[in-house]
N, C-alpha and C. Protein backbone atom coordinates (compact mmCIF):
# COMPACT_ATOMS: atom_id res chain seq x y z
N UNK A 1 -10.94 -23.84 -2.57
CA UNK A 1 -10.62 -22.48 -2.20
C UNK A 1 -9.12 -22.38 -2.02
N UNK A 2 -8.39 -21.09 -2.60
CA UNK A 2 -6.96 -20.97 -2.28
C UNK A 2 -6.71 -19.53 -1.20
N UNK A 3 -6.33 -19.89 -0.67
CA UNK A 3 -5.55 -18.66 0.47
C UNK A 3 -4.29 -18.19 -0.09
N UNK A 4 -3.97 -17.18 -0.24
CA UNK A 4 -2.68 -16.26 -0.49
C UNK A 4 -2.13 -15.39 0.60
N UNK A 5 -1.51 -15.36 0.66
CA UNK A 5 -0.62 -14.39 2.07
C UNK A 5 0.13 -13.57 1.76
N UNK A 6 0.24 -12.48 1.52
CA UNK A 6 1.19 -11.35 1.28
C UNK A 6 1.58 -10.74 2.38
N UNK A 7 2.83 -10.74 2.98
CA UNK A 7 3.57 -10.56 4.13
C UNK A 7 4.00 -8.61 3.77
N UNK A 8 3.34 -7.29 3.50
CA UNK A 8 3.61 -6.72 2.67
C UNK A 8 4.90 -5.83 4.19
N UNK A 9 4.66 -5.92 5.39
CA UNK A 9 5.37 -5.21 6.14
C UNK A 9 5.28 -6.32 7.52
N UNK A 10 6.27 -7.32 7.49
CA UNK A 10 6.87 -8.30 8.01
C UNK A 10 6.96 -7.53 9.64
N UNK A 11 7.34 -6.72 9.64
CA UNK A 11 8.23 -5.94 11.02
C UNK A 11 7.16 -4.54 11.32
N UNK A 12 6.01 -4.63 11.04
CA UNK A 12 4.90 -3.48 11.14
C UNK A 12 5.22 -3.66 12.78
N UNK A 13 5.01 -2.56 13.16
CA UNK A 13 4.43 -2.19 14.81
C UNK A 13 2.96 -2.75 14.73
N UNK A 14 2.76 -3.65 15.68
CA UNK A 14 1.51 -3.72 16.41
C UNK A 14 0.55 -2.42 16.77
N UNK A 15 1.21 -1.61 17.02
CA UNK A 15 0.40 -0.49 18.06
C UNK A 15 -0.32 -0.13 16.51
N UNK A 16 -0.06 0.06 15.01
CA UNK A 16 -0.06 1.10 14.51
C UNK A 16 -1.83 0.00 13.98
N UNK A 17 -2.22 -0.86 14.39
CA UNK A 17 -3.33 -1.44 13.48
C UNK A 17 -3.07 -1.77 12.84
N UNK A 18 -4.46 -2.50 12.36
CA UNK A 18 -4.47 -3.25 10.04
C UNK A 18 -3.75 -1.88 9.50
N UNK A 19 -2.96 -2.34 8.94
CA UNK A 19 -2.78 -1.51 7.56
C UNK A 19 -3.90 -1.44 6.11
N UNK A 20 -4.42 -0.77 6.07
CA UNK A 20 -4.95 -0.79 4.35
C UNK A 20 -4.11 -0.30 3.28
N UNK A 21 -4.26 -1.20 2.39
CA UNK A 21 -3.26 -0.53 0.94
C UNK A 21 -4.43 0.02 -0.35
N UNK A 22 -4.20 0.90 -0.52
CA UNK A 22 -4.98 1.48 -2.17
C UNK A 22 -4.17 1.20 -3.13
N UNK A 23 -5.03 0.24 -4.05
CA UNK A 23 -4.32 -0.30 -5.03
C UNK A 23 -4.34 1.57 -6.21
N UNK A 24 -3.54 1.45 -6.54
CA UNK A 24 -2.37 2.60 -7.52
C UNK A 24 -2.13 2.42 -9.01
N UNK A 25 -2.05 3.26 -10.05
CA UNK A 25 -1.06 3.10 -10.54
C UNK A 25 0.32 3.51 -10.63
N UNK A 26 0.41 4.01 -9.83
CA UNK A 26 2.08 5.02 -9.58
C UNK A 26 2.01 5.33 -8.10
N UNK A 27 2.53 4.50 -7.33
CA UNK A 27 2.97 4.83 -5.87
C UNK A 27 3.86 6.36 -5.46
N UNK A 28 4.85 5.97 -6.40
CA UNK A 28 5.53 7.31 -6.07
C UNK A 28 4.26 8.93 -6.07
N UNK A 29 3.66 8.89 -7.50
CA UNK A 29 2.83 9.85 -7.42
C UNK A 29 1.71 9.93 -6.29
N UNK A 30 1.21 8.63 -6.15
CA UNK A 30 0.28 8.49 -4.45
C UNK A 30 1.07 9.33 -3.30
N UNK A 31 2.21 8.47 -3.58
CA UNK A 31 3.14 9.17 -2.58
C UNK A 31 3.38 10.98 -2.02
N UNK A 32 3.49 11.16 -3.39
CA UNK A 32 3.55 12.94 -3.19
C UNK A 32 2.72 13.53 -3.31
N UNK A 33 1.68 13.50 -3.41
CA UNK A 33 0.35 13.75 -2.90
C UNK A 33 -0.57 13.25 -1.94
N UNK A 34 -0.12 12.43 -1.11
CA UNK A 34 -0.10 12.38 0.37
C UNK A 34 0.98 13.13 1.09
N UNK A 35 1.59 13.40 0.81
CA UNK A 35 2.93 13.84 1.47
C UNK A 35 2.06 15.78 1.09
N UNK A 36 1.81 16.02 -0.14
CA UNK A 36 1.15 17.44 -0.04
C UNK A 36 0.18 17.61 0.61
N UNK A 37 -0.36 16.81 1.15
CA UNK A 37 -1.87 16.97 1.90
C UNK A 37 -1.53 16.58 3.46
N UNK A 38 -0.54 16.66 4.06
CA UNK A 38 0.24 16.53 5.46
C UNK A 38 0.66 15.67 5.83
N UNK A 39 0.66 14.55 5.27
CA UNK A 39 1.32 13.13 5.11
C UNK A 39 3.23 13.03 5.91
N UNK A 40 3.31 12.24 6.34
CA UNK A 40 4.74 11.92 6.10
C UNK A 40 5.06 10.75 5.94
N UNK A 41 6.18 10.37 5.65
CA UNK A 41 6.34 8.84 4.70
C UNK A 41 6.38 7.94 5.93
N UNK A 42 6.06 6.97 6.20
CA UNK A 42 6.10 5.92 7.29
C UNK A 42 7.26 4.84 6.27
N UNK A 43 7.24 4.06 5.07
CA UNK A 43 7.85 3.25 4.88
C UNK A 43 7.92 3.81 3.14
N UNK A 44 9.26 4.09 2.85
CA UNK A 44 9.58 4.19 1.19
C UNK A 44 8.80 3.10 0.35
N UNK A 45 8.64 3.94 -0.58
CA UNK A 45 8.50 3.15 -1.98
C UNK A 45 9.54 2.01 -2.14
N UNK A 46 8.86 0.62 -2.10
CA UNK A 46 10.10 -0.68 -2.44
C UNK A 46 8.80 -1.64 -3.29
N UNK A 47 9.91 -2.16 -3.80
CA UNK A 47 9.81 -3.78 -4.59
C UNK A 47 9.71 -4.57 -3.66
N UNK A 48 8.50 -5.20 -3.42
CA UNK A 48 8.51 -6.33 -2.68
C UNK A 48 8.49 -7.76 -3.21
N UNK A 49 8.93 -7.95 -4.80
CA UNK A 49 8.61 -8.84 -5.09
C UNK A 49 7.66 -8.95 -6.24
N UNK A 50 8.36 -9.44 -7.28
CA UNK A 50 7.66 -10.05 -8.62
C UNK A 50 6.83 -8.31 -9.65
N UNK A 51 7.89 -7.29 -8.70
CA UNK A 51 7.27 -6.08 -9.64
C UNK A 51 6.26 -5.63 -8.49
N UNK A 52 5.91 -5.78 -7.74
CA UNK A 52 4.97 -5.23 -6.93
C UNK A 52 5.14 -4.32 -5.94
N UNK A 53 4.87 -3.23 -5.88
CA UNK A 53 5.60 -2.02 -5.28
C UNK A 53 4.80 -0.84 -4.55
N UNK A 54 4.93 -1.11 -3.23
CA UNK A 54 4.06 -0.43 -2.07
C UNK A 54 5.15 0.26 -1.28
N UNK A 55 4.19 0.84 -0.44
CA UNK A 55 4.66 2.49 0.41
C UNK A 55 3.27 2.41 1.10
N UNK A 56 3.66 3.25 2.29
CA UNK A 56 3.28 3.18 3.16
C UNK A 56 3.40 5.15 3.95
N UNK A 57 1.97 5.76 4.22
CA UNK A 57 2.10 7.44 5.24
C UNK A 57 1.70 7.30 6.31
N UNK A 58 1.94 7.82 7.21
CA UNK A 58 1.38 8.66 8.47
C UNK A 58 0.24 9.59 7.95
N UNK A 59 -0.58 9.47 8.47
CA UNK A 59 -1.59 10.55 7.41
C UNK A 59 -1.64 11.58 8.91
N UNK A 60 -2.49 12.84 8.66
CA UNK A 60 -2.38 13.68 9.78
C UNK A 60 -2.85 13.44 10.82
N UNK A 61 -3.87 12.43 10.85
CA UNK A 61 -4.81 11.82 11.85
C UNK A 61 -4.11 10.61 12.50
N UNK A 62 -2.97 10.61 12.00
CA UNK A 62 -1.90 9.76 12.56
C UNK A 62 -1.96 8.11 12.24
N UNK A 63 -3.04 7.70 11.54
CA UNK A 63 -3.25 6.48 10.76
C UNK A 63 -2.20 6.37 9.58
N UNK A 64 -2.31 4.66 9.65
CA UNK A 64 -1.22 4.35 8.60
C UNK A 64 -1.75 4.42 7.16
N UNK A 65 -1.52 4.75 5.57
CA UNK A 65 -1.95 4.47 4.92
C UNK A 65 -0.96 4.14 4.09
N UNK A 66 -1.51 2.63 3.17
CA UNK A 66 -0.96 2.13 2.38
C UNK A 66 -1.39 2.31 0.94
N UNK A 67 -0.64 2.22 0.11
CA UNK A 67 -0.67 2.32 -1.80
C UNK A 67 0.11 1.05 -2.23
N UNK A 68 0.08 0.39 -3.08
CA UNK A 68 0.16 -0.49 -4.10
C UNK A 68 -0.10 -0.52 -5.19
N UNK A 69 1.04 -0.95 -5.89
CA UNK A 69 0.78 -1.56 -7.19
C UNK A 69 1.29 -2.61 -7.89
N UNK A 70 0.02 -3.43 -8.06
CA UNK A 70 0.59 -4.72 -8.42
C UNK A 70 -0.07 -4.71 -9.49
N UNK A 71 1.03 -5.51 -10.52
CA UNK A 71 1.02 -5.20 -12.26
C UNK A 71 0.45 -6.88 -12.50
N UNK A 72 -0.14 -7.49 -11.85
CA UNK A 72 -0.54 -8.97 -11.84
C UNK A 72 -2.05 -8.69 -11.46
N UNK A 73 -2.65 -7.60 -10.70
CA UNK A 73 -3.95 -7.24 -10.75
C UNK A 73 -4.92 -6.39 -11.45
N UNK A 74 -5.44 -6.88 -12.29
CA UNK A 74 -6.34 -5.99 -13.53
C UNK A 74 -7.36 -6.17 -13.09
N UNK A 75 -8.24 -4.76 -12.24
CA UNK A 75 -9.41 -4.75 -11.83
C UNK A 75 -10.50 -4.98 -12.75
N UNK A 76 -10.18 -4.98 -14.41
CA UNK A 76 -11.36 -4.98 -15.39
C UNK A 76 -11.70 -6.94 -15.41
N UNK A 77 -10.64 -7.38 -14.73
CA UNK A 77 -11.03 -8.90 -14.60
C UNK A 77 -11.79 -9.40 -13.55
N UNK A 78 -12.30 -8.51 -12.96
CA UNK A 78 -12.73 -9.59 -11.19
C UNK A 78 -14.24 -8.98 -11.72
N UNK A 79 -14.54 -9.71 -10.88
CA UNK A 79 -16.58 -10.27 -11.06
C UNK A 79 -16.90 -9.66 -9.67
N UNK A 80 -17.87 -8.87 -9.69
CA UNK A 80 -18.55 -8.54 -8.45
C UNK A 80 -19.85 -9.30 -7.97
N UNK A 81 -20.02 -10.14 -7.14
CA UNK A 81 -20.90 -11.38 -7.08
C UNK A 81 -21.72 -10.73 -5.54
């Protein structure tokens, strides 16, 4: 078995909970359409590495929500067991 660790927000607040990320194909567009539906941005659109590029809202209910997209994950490859 291999473990992977993706550190995606190093300096997250404690108070705010797990973060969840929705994997994306276009963050920015996730982006502005959370942001039209009452959203405000908690953490910009960045490169974290190897092309992989997440963001982070405040949604109105005051939860964090995350988007991703990582160009190394092709959902038509994974096996549902």
């Amino acid at each position: 078995m291999s473990i992977t660790l993706l550190g995606l927000l190093p300096d997250a607040a404690i108070a705010d909970g797990a973060l969840v990320y929705w994997g994306v194909e276009d963050v920015a567009a996730a982006i502005r359409e959370a942001l039209a539906n009452g959203a405000v941005e908690h953490t910009p659109a960045t490169d974290v590495g190897d092309g992989i590029i997440t963001a982070t809202v405040r949604t109105p209910s005051q939860t964090i929500l995350g988007f991703i997209y990582n160009p190394h994950f092709n959902l038509a490859h994974t096996s549902h067991a």
